[in-house]
PDB file of N, CA and C in Angstrom:
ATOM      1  N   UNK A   1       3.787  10.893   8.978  1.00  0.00           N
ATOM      2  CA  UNK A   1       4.340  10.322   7.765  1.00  0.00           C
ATOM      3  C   UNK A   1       3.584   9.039   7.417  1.00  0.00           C
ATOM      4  N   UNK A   2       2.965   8.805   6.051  1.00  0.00           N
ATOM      5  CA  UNK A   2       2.118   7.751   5.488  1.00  0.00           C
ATOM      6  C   UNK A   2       3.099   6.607   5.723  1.00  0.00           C
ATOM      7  N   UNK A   3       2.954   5.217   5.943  1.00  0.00           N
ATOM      8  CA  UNK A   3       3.327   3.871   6.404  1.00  0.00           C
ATOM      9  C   UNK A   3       3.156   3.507   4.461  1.00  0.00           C
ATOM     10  N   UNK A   4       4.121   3.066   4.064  1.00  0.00           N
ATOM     11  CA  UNK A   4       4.401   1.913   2.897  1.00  0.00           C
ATOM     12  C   UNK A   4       4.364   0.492   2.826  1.00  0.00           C
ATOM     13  N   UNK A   5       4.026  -0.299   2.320  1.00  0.00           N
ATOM     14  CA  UNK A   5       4.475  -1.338   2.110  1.00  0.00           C
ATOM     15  C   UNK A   5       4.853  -1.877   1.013  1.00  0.00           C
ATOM     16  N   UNK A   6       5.748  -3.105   1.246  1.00  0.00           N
ATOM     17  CA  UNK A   6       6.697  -3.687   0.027  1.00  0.00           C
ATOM     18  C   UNK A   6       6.535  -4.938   0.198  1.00  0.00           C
ATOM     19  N   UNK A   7       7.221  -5.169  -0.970  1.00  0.00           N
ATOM     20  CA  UNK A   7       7.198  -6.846  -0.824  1.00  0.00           C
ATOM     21  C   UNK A   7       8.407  -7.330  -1.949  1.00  0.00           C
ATOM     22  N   UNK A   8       9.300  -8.355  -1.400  1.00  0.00           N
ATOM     23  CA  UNK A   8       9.912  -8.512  -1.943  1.00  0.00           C
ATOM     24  C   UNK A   8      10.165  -9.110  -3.226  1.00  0.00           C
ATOM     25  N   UNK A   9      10.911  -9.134  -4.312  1.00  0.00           N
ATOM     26  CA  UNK A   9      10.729  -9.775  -5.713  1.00  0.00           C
ATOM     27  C   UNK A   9      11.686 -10.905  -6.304  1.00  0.00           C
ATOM     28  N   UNK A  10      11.051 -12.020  -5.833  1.00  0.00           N
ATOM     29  CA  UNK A  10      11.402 -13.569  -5.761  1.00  0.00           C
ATOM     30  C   UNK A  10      12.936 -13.187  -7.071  1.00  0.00           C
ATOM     31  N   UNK A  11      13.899 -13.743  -6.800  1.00  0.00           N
ATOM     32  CA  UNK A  11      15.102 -14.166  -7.642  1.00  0.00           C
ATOM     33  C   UNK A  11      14.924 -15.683  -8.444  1.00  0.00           C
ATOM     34  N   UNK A  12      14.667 -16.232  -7.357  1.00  0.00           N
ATOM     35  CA  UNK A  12      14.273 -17.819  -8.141  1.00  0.00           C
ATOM     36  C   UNK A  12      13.049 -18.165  -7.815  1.00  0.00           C
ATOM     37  N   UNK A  13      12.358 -19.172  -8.868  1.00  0.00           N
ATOM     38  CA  UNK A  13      11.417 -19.760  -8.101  1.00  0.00           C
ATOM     39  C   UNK A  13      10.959 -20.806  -7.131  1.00  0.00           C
ATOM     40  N   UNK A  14       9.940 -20.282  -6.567  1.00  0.00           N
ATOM     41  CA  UNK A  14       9.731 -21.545  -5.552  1.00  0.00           C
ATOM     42  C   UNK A  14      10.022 -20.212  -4.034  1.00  0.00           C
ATOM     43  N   UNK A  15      10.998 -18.818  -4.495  1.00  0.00           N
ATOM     44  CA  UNK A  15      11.953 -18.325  -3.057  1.00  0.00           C
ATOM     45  C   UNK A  15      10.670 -17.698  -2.532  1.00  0.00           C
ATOM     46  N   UNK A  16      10.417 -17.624  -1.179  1.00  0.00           N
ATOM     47  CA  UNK A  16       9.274 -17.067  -0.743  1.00  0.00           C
ATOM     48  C   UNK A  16       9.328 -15.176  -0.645  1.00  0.00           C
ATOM     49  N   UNK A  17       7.967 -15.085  -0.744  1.00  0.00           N
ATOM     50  CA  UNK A  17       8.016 -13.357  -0.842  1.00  0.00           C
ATOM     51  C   UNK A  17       7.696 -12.554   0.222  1.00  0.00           C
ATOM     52  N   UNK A  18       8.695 -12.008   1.008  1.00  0.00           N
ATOM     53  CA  UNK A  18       8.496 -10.821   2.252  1.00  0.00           C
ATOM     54  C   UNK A  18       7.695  -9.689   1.844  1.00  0.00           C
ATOM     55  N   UNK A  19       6.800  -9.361   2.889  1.00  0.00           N
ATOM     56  CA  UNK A  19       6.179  -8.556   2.908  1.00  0.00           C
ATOM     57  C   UNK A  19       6.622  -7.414   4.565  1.00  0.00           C
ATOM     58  N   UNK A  20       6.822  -6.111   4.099  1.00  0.00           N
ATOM     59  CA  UNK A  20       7.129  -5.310   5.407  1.00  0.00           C
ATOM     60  C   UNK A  20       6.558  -4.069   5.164  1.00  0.00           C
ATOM     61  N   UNK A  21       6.808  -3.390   5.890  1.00  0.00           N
ATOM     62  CA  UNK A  21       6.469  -1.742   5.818  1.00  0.00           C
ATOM     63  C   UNK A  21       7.611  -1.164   6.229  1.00  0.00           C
ATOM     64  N   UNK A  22       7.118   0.082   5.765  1.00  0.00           N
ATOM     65  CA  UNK A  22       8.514   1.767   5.804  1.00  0.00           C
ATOM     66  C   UNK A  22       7.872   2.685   5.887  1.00  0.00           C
ATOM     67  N   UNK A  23       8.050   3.334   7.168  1.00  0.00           N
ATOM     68  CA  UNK A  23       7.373   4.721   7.465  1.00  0.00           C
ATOM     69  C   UNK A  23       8.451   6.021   6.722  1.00  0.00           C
ATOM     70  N   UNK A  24       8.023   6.560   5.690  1.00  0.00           N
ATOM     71  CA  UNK A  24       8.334   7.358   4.704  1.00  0.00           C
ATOM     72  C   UNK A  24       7.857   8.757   4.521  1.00  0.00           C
ATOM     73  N   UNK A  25       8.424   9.437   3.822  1.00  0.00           N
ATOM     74  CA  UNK A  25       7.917  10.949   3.085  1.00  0.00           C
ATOM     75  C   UNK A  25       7.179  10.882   2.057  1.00  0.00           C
ATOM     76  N   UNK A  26       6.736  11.627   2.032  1.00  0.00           N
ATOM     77  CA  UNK A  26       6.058  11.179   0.290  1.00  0.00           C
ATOM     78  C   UNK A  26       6.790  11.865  -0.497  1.00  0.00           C
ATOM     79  N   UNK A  27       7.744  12.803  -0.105  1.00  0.00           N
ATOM     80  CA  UNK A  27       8.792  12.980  -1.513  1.00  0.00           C
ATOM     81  C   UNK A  27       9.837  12.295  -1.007  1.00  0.00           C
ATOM     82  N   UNK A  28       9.991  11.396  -0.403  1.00  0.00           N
ATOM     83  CA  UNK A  28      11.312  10.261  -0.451  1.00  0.00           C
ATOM     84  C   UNK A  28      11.144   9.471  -1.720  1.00  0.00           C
ATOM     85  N   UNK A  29      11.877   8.943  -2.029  1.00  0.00           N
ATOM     86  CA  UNK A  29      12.174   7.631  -3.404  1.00  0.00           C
ATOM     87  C   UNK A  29      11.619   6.431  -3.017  1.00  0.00           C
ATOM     88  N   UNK A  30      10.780   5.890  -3.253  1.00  0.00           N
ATOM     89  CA  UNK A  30      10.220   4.240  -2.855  1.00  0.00           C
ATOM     90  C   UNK A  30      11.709   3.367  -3.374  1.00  0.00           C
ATOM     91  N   UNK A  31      11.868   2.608  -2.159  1.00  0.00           N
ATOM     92  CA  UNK A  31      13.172   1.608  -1.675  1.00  0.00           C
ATOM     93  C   UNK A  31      13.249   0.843  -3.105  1.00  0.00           C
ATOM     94  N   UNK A  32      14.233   0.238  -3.508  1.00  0.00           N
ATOM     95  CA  UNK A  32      15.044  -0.520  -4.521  1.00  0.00           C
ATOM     96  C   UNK A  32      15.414  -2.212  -4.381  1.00  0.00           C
ATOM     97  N   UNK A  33      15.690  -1.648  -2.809  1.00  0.00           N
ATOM     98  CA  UNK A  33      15.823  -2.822  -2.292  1.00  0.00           C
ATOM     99  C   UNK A  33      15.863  -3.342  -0.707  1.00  0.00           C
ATOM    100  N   UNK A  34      15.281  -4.188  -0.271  1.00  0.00           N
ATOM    101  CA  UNK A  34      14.910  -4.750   0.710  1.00  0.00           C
ATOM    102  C   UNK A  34      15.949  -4.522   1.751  1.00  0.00           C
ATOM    103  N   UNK A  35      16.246  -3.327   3.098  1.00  0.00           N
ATOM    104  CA  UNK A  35      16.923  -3.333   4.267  1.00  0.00           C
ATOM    105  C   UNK A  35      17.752  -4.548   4.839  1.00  0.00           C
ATOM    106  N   UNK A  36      16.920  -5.764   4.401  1.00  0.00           N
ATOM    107  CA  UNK A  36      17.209  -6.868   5.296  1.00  0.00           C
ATOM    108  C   UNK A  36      18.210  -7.736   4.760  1.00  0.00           C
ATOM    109  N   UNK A  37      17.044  -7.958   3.531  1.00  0.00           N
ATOM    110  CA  UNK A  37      17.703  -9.156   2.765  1.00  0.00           C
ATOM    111  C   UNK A  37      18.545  -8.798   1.555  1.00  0.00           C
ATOM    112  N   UNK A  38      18.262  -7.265   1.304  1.00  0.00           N
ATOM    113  CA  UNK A  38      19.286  -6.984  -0.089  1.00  0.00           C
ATOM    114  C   UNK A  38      18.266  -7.418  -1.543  1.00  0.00           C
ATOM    115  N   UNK A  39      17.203  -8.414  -0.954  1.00  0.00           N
ATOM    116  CA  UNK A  39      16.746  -8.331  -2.684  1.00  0.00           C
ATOM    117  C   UNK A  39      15.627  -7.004  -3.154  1.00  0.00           C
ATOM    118  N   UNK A  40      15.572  -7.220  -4.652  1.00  0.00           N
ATOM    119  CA  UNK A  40      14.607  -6.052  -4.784  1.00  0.00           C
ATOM    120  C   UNK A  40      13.387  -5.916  -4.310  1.00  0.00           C
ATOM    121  N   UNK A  41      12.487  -4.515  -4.292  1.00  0.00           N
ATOM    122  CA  UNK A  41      11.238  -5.023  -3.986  1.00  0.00           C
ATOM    123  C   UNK A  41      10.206  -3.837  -4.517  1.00  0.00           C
ATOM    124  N   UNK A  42       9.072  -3.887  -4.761  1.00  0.00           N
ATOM    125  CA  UNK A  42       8.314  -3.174  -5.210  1.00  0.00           C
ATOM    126  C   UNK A  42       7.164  -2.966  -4.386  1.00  0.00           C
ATOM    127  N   UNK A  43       6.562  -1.445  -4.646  1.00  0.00           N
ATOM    128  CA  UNK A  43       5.969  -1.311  -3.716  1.00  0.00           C
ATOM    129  C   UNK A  43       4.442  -1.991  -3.649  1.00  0.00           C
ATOM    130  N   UNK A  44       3.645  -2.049  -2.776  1.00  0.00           N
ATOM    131  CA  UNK A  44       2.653  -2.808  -2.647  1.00  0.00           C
ATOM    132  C   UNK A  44       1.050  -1.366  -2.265  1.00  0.00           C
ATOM    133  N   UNK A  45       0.311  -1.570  -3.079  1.00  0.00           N
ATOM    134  CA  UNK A  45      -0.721  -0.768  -2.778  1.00  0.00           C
ATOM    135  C   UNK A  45      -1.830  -1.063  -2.126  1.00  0.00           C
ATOM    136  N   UNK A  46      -2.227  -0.812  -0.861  1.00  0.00           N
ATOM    137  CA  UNK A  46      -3.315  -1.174   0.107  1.00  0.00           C
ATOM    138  C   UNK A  46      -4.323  -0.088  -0.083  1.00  0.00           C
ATOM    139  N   UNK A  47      -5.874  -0.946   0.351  1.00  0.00           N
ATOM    140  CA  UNK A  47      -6.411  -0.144   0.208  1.00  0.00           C
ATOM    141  C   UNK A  47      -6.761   0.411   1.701  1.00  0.00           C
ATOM    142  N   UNK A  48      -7.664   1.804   1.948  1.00  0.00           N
ATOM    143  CA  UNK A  48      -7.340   2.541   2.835  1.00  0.00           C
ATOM    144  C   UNK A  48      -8.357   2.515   3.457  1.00  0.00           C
ATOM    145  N   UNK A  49      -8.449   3.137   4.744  1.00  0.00           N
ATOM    146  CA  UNK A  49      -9.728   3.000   5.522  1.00  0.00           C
ATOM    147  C   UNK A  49     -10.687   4.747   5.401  1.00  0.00           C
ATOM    148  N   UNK A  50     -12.060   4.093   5.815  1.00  0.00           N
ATOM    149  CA  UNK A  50     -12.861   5.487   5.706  1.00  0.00           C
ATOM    150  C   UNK A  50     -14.028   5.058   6.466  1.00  0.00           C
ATOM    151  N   UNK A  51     -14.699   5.821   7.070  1.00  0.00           N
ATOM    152  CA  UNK A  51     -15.712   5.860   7.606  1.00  0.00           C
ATOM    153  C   UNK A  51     -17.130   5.668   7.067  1.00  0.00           C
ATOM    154  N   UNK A  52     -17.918   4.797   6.978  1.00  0.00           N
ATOM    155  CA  UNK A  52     -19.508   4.927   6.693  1.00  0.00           C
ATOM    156  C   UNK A  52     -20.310   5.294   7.642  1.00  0.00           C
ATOM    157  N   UNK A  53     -21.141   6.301   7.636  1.00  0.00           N
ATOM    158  CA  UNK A  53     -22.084   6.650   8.375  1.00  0.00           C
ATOM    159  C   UNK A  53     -23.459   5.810   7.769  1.00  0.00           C
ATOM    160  N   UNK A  54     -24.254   5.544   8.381  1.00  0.00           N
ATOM    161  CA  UNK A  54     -25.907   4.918   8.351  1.00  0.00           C
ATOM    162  C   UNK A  54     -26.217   5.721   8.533  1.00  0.00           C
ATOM    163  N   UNK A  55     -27.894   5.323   7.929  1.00  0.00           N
ATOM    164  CA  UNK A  55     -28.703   6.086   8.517  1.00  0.00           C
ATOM    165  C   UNK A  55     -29.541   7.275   8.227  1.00  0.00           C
ATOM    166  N   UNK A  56     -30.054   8.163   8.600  1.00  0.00           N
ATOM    167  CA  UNK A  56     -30.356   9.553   7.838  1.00  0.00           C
ATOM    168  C   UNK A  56     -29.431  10.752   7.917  1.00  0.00           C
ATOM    169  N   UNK A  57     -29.341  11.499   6.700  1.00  0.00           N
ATOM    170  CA  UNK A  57     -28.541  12.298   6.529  1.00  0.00           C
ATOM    171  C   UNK A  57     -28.834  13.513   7.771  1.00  0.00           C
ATOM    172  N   UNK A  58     -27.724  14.477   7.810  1.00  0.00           N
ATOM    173  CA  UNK A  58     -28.363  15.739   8.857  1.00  0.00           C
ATOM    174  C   UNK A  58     -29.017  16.086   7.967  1.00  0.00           C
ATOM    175  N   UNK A  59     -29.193  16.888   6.900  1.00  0.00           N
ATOM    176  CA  UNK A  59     -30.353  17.380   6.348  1.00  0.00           C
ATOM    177  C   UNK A  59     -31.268  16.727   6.383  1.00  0.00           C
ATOM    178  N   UNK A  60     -31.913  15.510   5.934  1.00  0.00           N
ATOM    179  CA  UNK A  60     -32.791  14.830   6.448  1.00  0.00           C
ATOM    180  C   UNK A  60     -33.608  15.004   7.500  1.00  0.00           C
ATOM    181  N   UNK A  61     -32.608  14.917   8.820  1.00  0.00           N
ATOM    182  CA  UNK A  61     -33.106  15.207  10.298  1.00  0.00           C
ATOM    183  C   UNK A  61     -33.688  17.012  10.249  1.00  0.00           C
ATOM    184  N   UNK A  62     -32.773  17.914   9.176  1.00  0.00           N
ATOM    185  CA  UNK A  62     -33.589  19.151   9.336  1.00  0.00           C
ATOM    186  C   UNK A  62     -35.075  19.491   8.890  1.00  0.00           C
ATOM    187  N   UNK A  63     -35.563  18.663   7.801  1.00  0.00           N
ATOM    188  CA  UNK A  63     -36.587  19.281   6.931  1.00  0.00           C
ATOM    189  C   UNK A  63     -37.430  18.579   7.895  1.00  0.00           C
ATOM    190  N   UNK A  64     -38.857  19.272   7.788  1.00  0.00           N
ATOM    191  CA  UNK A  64     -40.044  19.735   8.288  1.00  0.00           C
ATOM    192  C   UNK A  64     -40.952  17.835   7.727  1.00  0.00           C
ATOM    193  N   UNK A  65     -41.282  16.892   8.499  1.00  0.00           N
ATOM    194  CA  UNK A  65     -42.159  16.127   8.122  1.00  0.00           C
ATOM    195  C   UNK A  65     -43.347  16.901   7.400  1.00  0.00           C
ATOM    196  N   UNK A  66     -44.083  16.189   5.909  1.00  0.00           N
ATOM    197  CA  UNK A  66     -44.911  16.450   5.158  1.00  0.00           C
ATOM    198  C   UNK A  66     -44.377  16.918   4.076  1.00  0.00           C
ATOM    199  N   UNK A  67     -42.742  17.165   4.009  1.00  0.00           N
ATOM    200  CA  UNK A  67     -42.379  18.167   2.651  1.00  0.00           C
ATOM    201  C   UNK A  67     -41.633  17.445   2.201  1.00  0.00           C
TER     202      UNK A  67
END
């Protein structure tokens, strides 16, 4: 199950903003409101990890030097 995160949505200003996660469904409903504290919160979009390879491609390594 994909990990969420939220963050909470200040009532007054100056109130500081929580940030947590929720291990979820992806057809569950994104939360309304904060487990803890009761205020609202919206969800927060991270970006994701992926792999870079260097270097020469395998095809690369197949073709014949001179061509």
């Amino acid at each position: 199950m994909p990990i969420y995160t939220y963050e909470t949505i200040p009532r007054k200003p100056g109130q500081r903003v929580r940030r947590f996660e929720v291990e979820q469904r992806m057809s569950d409903d994104p939360l309304k409101k904060d487990p803890k504290t009761g205020l609202p919160v919206k969800r927060v979009i991270t970006g994701g990890s992926g792999t870079i390879f260097g270097g020469l491609s395998v095809m690369a390594m197949n073709r014949k030097k001179g061509k």
